[in-house]
Protein backbone atom coordinates (compact mmCIF):
# COMPACT_ATOMS: atom_id res chain seq x y z
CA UNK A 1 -0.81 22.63 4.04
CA UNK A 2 1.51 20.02 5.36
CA UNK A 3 5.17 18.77 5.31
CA UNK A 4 6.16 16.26 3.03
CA UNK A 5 7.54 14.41 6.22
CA UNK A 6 4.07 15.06 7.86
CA UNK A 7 2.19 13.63 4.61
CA UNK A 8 4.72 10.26 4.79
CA UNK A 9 4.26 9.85 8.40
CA UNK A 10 0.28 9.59 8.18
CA UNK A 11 0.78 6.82 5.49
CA UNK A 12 2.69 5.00 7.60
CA UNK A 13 0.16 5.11 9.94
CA UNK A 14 -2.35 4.08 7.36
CA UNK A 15 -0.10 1.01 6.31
CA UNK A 16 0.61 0.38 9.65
CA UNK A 17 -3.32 -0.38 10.70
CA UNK A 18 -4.24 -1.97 7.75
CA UNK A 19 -1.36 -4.58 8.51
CA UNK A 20 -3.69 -4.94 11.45
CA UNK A 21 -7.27 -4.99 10.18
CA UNK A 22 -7.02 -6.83 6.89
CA UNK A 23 -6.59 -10.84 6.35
CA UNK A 24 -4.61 -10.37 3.11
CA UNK A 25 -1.45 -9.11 2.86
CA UNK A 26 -0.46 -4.70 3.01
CA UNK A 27 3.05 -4.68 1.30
CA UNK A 28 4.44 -0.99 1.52
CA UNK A 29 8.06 0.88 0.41
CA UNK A 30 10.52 -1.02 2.11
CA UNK A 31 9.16 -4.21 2.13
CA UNK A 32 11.23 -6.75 -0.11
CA UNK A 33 8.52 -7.48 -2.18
CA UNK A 34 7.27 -4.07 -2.46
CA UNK A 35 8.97 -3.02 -6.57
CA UNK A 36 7.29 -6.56 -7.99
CA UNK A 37 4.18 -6.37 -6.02
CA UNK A 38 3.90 -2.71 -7.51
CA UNK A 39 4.63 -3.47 -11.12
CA UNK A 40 1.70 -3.29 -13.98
CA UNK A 41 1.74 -5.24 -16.94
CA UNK A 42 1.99 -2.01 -18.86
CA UNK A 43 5.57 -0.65 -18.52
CA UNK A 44 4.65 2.72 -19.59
CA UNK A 45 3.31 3.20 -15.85
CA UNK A 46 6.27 1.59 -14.16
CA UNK A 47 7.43 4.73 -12.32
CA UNK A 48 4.62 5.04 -10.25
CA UNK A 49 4.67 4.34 -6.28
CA UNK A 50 1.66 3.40 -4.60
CA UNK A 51 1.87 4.16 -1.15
CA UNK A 52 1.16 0.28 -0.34
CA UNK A 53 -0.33 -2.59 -2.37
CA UNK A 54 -3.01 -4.55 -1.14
CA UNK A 55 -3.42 -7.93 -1.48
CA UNK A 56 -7.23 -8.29 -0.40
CA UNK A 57 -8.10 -11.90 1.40
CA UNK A 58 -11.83 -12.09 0.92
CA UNK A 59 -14.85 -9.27 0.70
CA UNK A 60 -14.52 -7.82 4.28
CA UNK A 61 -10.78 -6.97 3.27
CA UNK A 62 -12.20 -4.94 0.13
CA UNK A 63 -14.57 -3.35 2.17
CA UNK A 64 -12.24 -2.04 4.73
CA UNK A 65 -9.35 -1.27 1.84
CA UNK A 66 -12.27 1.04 0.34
């Protein structure tokens, strides 16, 4: 099984070609929009940390999120 700083590093990579493929926006950890973009409407979930929120553009965007 892998690192922790393996596991991280192939997210990044993830994030990193979505930011490529997709028309909408890929806001990851770090980004300054990142804790709102995150945020559900029901604050019992509010500690969790997606690895990236996606903002889908259109149905090819969806498609290639999937």
């Amino acid at each position: 099984m892998g690192s922790v700083e393996s596991a991280s590093t192939g997210f990044e990579d993830v994030v990193a070609e979505l930011r490529v493929e997709l028309a909408g926006a890929v806001i990851a950890p770090g980004d300054a929009e990142y804790d709102e973009a995150r945020r559900v409407w029901n604050g019992m979930f509010d500690e969790r940390l997606p690895a990236a929120v996606l903002r889908c553009a259109d149905e090819e965007d969806v498609r290639r999120a999937v």
